[in-house]
C-alpha atoms as a PDB file:
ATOM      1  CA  UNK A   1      20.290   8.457 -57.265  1.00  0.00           C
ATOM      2  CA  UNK A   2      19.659  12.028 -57.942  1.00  0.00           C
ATOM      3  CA  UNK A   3      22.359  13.083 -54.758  1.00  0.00           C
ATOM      4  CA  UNK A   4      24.629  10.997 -56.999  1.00  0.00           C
ATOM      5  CA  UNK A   5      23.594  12.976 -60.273  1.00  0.00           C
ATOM      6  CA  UNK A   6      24.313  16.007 -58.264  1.00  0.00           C
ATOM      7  CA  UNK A   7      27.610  14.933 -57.105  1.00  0.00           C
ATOM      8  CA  UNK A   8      28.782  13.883 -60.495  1.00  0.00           C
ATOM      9  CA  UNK A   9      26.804  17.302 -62.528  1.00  0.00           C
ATOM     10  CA  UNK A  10      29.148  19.700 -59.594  1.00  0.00           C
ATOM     11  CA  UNK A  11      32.238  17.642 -60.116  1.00  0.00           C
ATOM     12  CA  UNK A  12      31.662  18.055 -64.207  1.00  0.00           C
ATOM     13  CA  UNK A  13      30.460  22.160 -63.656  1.00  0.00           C
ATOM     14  CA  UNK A  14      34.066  22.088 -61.120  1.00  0.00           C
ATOM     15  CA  UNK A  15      36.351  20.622 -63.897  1.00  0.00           C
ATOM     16  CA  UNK A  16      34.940  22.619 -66.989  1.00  0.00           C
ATOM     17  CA  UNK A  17      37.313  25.741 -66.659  1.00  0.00           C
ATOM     18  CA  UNK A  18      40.256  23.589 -66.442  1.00  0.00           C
ATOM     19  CA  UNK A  19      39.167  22.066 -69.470  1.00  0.00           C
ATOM     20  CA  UNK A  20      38.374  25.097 -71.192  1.00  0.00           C
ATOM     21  CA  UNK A  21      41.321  27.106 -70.575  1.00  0.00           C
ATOM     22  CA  UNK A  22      43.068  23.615 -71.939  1.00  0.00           C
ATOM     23  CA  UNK A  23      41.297  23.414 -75.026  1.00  0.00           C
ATOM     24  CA  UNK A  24      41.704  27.196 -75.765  1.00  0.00           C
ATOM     25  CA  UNK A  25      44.951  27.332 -75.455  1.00  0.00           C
ATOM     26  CA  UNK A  26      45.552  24.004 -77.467  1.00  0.00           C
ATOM     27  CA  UNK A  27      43.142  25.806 -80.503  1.00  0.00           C
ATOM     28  CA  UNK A  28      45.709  28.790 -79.916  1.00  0.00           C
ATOM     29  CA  UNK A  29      48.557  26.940 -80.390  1.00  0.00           C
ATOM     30  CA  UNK A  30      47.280  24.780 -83.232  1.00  0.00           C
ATOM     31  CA  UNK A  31      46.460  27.951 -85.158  1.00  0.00           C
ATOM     32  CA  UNK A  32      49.802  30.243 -84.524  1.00  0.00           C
ATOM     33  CA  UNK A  33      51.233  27.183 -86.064  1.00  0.00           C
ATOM     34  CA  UNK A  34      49.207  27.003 -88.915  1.00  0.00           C
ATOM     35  CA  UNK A  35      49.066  30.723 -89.571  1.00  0.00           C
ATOM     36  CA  UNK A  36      53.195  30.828 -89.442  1.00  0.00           C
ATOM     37  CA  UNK A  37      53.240  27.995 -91.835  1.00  0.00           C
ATOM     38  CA  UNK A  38      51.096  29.330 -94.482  1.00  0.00           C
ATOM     39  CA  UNK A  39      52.521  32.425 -94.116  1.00  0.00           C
ATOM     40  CA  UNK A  40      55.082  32.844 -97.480  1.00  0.00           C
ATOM     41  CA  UNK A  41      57.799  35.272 -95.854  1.00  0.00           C
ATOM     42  CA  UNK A  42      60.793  34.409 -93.394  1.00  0.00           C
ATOM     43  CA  UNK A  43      58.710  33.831 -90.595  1.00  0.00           C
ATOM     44  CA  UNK A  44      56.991  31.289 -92.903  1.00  0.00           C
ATOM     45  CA  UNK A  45      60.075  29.529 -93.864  1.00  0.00           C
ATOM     46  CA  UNK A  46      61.716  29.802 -90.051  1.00  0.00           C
ATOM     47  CA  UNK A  47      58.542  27.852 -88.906  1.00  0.00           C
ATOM     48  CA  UNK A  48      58.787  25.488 -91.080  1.00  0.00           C
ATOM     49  CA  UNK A  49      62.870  24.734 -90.767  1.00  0.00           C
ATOM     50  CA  UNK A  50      62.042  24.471 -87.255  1.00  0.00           C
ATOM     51  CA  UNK A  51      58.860  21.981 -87.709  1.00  0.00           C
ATOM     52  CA  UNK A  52      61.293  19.829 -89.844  1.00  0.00           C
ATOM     53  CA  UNK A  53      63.895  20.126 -87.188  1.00  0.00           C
ATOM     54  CA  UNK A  54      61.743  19.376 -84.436  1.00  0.00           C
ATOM     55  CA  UNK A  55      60.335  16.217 -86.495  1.00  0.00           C
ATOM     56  CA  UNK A  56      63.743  14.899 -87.333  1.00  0.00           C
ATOM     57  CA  UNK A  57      64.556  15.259 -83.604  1.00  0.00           C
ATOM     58  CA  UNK A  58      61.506  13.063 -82.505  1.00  0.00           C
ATOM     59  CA  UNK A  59      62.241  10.545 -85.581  1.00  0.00           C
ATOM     60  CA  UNK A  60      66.496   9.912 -84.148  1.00  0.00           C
ATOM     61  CA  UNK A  61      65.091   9.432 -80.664  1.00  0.00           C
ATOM     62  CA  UNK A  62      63.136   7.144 -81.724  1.00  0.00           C
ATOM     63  CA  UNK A  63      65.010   5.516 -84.074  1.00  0.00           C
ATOM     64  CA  UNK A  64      68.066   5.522 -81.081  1.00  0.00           C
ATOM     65  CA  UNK A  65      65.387   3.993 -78.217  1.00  0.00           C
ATOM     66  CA  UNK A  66      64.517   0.724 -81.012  1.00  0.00           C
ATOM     67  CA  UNK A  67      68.211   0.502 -81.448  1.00  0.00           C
ATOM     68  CA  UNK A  68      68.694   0.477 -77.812  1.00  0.00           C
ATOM     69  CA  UNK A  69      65.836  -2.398 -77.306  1.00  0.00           C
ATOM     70  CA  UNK A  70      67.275  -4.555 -80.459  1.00  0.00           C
ATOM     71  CA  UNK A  71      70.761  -4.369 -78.766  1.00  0.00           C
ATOM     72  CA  UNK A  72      69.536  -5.723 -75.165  1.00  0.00           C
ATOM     73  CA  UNK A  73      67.246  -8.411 -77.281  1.00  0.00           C
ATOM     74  CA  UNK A  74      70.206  -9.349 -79.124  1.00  0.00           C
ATOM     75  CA  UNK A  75      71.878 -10.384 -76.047  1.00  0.00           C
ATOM     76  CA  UNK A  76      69.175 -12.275 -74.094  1.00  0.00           C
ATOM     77  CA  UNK A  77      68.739 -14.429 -77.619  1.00  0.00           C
ATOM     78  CA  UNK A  78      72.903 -14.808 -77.192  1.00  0.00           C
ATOM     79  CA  UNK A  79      72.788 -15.385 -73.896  1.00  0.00           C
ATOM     80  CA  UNK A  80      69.972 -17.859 -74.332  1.00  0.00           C
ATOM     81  CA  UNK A  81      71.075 -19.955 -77.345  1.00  0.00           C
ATOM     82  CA  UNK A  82      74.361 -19.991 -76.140  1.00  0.00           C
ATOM     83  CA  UNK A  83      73.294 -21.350 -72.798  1.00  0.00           C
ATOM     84  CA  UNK A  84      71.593 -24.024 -74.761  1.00  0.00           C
ATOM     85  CA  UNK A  85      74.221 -24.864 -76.426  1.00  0.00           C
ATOM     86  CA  UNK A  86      76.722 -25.969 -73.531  1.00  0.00           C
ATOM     87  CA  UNK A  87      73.794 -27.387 -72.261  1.00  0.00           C
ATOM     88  CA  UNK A  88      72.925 -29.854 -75.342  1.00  0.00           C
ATOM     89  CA  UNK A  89      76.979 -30.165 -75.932  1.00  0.00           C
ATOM     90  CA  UNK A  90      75.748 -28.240 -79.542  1.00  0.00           C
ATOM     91  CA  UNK A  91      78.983 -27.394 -81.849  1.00  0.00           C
ATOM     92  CA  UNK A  92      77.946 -26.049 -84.456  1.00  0.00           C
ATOM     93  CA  UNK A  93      74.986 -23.682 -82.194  1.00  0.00           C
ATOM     94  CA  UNK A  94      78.231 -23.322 -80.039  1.00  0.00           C
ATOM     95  CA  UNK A  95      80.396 -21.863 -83.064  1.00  0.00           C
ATOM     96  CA  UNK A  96      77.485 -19.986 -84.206  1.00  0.00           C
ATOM     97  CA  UNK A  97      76.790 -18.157 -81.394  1.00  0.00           C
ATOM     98  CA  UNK A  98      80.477 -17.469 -80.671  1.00  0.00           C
ATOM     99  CA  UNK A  99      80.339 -16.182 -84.298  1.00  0.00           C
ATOM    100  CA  UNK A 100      78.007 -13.818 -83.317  1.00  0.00           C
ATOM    101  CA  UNK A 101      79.913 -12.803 -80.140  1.00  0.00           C
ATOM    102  CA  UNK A 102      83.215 -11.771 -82.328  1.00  0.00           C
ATOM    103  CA  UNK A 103      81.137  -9.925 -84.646  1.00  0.00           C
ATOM    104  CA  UNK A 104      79.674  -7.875 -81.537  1.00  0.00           C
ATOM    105  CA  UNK A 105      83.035  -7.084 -80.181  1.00  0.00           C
ATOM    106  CA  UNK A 106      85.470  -6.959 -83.519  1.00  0.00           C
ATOM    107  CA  UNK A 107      85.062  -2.634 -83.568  1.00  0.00           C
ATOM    108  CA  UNK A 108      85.702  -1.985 -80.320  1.00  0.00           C
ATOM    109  CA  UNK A 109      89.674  -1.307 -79.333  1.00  0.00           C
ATOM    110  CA  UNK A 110      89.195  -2.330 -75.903  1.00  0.00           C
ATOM    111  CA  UNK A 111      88.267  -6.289 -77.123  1.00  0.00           C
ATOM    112  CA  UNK A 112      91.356  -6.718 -80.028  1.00  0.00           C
ATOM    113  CA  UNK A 113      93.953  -8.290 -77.431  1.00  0.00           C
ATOM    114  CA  UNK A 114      91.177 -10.973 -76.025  1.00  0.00           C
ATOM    115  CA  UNK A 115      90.000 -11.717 -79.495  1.00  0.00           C
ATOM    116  CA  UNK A 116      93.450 -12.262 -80.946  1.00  0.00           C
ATOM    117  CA  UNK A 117      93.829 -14.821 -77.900  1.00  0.00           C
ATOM    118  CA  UNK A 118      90.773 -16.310 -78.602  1.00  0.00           C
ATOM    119  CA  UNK A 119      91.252 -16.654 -82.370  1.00  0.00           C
ATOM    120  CA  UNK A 120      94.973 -18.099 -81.793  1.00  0.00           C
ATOM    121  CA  UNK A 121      93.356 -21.289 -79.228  1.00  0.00           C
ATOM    122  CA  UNK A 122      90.017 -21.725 -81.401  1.00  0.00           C
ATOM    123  CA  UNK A 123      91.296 -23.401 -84.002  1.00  0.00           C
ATOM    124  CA  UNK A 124      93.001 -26.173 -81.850  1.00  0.00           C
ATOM    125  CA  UNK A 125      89.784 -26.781 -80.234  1.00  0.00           C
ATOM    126  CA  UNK A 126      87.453 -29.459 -81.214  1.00  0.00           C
ATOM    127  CA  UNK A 127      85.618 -30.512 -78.127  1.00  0.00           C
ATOM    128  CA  UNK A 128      81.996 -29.050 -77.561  1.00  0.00           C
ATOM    129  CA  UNK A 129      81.729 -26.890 -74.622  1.00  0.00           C
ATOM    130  CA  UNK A 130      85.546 -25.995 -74.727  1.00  0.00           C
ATOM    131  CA  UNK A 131      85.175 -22.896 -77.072  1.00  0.00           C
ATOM    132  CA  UNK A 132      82.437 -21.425 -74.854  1.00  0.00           C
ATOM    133  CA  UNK A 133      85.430 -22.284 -72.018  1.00  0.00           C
ATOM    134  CA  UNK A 134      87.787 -20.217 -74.068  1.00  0.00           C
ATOM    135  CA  UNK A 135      85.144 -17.047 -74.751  1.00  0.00           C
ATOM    136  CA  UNK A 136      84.714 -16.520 -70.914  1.00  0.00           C
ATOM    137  CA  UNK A 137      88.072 -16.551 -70.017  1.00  0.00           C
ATOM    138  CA  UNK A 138      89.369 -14.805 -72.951  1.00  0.00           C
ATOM    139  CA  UNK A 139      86.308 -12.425 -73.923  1.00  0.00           C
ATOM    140  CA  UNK A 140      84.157 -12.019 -70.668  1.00  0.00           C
ATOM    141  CA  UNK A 141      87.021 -12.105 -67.908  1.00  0.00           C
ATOM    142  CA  UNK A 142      87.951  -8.733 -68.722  1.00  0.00           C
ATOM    143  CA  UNK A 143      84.604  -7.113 -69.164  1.00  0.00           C
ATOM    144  CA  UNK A 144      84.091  -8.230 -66.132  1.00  0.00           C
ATOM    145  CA  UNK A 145      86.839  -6.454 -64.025  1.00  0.00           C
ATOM    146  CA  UNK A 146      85.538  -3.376 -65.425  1.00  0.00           C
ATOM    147  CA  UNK A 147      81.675  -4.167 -64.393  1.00  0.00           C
ATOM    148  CA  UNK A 148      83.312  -5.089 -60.815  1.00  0.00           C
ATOM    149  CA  UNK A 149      84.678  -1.227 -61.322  1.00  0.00           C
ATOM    150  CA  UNK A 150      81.409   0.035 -62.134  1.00  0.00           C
ATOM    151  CA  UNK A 151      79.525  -1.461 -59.221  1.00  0.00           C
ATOM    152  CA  UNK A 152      81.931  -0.607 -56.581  1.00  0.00           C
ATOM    153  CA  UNK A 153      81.966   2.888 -57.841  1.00  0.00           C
ATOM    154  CA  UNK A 154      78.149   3.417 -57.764  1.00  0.00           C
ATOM    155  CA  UNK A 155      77.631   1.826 -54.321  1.00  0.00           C
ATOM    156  CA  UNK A 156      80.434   4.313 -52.971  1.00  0.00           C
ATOM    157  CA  UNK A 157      78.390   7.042 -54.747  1.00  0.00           C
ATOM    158  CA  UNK A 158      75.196   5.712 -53.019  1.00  0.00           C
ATOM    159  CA  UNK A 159      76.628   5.609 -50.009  1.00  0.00           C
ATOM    160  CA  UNK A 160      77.821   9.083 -49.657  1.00  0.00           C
ATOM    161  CA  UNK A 161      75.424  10.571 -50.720  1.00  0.00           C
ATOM    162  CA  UNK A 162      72.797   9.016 -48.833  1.00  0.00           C
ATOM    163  CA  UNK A 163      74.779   9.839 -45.835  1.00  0.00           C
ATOM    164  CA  UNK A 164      75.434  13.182 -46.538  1.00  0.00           C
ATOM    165  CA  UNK A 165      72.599  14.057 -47.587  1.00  0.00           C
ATOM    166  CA  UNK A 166      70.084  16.704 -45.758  1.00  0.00           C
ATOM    167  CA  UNK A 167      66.591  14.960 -47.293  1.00  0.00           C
ATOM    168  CA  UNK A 168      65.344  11.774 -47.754  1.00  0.00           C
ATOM    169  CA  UNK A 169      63.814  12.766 -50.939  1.00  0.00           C
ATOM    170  CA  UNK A 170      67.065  13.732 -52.874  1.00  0.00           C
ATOM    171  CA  UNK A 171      69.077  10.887 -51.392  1.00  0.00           C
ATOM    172  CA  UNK A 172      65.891   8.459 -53.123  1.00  0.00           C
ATOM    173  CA  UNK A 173      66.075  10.295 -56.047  1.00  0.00           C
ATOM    174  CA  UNK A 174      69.697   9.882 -56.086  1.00  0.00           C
ATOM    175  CA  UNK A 175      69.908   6.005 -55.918  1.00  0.00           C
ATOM    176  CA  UNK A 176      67.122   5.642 -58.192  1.00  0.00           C
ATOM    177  CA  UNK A 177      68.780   7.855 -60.758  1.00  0.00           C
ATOM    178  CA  UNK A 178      72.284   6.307 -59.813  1.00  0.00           C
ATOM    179  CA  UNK A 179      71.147   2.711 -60.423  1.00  0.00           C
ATOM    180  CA  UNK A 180      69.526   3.277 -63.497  1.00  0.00           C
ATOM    181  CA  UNK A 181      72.959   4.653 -64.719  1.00  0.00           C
ATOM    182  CA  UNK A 182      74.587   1.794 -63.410  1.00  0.00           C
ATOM    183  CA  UNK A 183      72.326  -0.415 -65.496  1.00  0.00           C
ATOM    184  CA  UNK A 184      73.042   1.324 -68.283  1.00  0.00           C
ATOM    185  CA  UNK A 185      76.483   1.789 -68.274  1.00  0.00           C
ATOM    186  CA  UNK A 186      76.745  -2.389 -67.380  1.00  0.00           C
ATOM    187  CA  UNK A 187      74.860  -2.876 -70.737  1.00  0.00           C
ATOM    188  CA  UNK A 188      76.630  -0.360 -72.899  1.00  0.00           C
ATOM    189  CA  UNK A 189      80.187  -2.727 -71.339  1.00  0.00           C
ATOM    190  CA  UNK A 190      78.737  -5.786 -72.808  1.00  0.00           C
ATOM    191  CA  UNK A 191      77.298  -4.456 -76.377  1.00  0.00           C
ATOM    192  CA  UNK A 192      73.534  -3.390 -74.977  1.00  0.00           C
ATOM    193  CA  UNK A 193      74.248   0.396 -75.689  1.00  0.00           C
ATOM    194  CA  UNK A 194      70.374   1.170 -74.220  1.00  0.00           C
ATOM    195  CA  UNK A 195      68.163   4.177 -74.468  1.00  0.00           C
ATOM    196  CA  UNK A 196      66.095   5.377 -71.890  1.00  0.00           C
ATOM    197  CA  UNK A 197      63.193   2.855 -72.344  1.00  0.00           C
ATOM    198  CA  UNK A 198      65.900   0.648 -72.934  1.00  0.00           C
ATOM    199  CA  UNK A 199      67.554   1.436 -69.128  1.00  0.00           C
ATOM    200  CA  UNK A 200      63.897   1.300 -67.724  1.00  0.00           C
ATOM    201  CA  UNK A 201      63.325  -2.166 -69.031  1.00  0.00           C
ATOM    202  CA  UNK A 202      66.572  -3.569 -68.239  1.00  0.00           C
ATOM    203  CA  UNK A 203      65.890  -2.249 -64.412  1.00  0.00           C
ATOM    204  CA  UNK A 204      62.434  -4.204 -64.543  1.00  0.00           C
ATOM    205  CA  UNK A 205      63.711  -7.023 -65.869  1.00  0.00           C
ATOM    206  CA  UNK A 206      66.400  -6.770 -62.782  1.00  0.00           C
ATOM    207  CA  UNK A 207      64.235  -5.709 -60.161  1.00  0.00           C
ATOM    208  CA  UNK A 208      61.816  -9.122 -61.061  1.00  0.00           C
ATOM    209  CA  UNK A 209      64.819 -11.091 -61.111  1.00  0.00           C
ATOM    210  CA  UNK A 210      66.511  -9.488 -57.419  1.00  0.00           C
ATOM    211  CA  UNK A 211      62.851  -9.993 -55.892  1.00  0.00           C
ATOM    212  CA  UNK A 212      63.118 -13.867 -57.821  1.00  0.00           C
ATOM    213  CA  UNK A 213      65.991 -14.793 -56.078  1.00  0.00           C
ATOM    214  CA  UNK A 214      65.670 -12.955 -52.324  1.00  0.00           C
ATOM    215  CA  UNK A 215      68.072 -10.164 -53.227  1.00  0.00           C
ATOM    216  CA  UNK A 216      66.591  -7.877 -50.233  1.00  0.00           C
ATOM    217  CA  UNK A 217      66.785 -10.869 -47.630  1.00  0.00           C
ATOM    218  CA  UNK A 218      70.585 -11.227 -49.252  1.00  0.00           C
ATOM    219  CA  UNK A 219      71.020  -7.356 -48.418  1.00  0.00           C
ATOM    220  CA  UNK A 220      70.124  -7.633 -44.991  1.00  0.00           C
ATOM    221  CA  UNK A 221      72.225 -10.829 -44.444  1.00  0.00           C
ATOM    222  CA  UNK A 222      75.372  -9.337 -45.700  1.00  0.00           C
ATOM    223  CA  UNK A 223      74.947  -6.378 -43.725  1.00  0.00           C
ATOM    224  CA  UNK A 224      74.548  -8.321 -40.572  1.00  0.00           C
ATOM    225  CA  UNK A 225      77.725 -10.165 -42.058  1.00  0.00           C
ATOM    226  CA  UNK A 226      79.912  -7.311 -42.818  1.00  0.00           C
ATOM    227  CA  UNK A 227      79.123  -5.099 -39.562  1.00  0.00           C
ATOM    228  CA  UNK A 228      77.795  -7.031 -36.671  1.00  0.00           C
ATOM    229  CA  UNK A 229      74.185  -6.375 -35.247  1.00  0.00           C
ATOM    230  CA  UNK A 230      76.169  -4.691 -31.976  1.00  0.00           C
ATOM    231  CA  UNK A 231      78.166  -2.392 -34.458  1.00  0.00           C
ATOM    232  CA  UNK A 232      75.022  -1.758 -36.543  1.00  0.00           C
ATOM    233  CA  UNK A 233      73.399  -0.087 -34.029  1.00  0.00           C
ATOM    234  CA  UNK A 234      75.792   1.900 -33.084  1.00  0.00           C
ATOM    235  CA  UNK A 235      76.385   3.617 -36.530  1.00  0.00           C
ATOM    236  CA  UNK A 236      73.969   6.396 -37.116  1.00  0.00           C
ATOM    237  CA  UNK A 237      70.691   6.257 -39.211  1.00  0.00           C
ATOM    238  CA  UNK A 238      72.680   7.598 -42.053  1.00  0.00           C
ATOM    239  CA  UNK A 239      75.081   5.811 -42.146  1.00  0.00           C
ATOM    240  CA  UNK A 240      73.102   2.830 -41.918  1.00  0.00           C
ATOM    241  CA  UNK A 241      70.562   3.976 -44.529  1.00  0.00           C
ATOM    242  CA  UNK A 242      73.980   4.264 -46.872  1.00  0.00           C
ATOM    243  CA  UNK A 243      75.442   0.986 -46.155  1.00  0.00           C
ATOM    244  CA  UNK A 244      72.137  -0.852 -46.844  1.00  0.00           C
ATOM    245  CA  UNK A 245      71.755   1.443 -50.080  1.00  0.00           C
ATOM    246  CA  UNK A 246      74.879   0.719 -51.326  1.00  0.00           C
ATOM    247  CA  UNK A 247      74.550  -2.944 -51.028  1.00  0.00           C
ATOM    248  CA  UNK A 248      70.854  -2.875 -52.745  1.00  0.00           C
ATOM    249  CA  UNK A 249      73.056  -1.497 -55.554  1.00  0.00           C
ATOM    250  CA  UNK A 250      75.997  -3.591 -55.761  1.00  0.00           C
ATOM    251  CA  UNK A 251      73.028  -6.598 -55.285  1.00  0.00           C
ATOM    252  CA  UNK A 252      71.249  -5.317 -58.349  1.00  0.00           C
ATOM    253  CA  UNK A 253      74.547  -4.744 -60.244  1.00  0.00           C
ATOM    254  CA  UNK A 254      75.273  -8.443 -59.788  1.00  0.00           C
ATOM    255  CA  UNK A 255      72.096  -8.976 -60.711  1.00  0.00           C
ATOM    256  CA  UNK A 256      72.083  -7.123 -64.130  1.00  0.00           C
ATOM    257  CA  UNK A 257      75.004  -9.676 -65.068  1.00  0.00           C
ATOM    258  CA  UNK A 258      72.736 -12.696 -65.169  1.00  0.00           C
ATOM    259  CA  UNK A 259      70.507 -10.890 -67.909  1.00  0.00           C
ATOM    260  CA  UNK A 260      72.885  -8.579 -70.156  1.00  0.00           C
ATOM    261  CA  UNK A 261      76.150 -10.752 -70.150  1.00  0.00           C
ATOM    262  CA  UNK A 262      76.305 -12.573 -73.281  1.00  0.00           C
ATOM    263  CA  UNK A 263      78.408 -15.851 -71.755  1.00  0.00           C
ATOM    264  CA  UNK A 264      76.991 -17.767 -68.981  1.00  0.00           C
ATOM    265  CA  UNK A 265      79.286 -17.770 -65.977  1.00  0.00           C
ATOM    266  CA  UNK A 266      81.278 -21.272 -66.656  1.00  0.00           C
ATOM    267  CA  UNK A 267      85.301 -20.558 -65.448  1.00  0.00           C
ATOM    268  CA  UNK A 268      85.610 -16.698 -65.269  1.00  0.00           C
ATOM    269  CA  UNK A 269      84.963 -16.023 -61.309  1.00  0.00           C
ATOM    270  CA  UNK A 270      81.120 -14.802 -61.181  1.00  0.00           C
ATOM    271  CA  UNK A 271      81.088 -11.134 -59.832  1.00  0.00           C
ATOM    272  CA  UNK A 272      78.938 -11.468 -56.803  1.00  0.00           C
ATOM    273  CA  UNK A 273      78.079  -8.434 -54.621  1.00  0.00           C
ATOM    274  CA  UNK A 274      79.569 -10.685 -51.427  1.00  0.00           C
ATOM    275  CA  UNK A 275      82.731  -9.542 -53.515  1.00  0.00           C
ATOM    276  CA  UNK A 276      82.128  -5.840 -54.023  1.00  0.00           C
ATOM    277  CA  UNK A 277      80.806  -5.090 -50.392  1.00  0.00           C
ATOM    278  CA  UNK A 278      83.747  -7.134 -48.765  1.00  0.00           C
ATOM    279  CA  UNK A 279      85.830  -3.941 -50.669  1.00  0.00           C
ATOM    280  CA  UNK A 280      83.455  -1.875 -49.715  1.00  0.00           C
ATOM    281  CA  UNK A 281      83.070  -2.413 -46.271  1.00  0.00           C
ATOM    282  CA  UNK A 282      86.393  -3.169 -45.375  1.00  0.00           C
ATOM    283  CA  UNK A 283      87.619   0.096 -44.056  1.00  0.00           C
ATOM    284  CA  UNK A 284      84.120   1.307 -42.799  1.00  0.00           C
ATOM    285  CA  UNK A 285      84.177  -1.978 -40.393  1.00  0.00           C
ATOM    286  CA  UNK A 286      87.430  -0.714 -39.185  1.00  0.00           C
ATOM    287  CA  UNK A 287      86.212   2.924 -38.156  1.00  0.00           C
ATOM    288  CA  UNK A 288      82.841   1.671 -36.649  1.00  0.00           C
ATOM    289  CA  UNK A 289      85.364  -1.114 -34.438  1.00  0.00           C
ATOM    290  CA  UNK A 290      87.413   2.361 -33.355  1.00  0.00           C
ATOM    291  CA  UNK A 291      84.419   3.989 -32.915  1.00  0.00           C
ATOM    292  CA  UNK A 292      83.000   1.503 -30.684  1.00  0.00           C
ATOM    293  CA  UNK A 293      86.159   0.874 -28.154  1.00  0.00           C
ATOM    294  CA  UNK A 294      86.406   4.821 -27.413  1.00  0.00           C
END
């Protein structure tokens, strides 16, 4: 017991001038702020514009990173109630929720030509489920040609650079910075407009749902699909550590769909990463084949 008192009083005695020098510089700080706000000439008034300034700062980003979380809650609770709705054959929680689509989309100039089409068929519709038809053909069917774009884009991005690059450590920085973006740019398409907690959230909430559903067994399978296990090991550890990158991040772009898209899936095609890689991976099957016959 007293070895252990020992221990713990040399370990204490070790961290005190770290902690001092802490604490006096904090006190510093603390008081060159307080001395430059009480002062009652320029330097006085600069100090405090600049407190103010910094304090509005902090207050926006803030205010921006709740906005950002409301947005991505808003569209689970669509997703959800809407999902419930086809599910119950629900009109009036159908038209409700489809309300609240149109209102998400009506100031954006990208969505006017879908929601004209969609407000020139509602009215002849009367059967339940049929409307929520109509949404995803009308609504989500173009949204999602442009998150198709978006994934393909960052898993060619991933790709090169974790070929080309010289360390491991940038190339993992790279994705994880890459895919975040991805996530956050797929939300900001549908109406989530996240923040950065917002961007880390929606990757948790996409990462549980990947690991839910096998997405890293998936990976490997449509690998093995795409290139071949004798072509595989014939491309270099680069290249293979891009191509299994890549499809990690179209996976988890797929993924991201099943959470942030407003409509459930019900006649638009469903953008699946089999899709993305099969554009992907089409010409880089061809030069590993070449490579392989010489």
């Amino acid at each position: 017991m007293s070895s252990l008192r020992c221990e713990i009083g040399r370990i204490a005695e070790s961290s005190c001038p770290s902690r001092s020098a802490t604490l006096a510089a904090s006190v510093s700080f603390f008081r060159f702020v307080s001395v430059a706000l009480e002062r009652d000439d320029w330097i006085g008034w600069i100090s405090v514009g600049l407190l103010g300034l910094a304090t509005l700062s902090g207050l926006v980003l803030v205010a921006r990173e709740v906005m950002g979380l409301l947005r991505l809650a808003r569209l689970g609770r669509l997703r959800k109630d809407l999902s419930v709705a086809l599910e119950k054959g629900d009109a009036p929680a159908e038209r409700d929720g489809l309300k609240r689509l149109k209102a998400l989309y009506t100031a954006r100039p990208d969505m006017r030509w879908g929601l004209a089409r969609f407000a020139d068929h509602e009215r002849d519709i009367h059967d339940p489920g049929n409307l929520l038809k109509l949404a995803d053909r009308e609504l989500m069917a173009p949204l999602d040609n442009d998150a198709r774009g978006l994934i393909l884009r960052s898993a060619k991005r991933v790709a090169t650079v974790t070929a080309l690059s010289p360390f491991a450590l940038i190339a993992v920085g790279y994705v994880l910075i890459e895919n975040v973006g991805l996530l956050r740019r797929l939300a900001s398409l549908y109406g989530g407009r996240p923040g950065v907690l917002g961007s880390l959230r929606l990757a948790r909430l996409v990462v549980v749902h990947v690991a839910g559903t096998g997405g890293v067994a998936l990976t490997d399978d449509l690998l093995g699909q795409f290139f071949g296990q004798d072509i595989l090991r014939r491309l270099s550890r680069r290249l293979g550590e891009g191509a299994f990158n890549s499809a990690l991040t179209a996976r988890l772009g797929a993924a991201a769909l099943d959470i942030i898209r407003p409509v459930p899936f019900i006649e638009a095609p469903p953008v699946r990463a089999r899709d993305i890689l099969t554009q992907l991976f089409a010409s880089e099957e061809a030069k590993a084949g070449e490579a392989g016959k010489d």
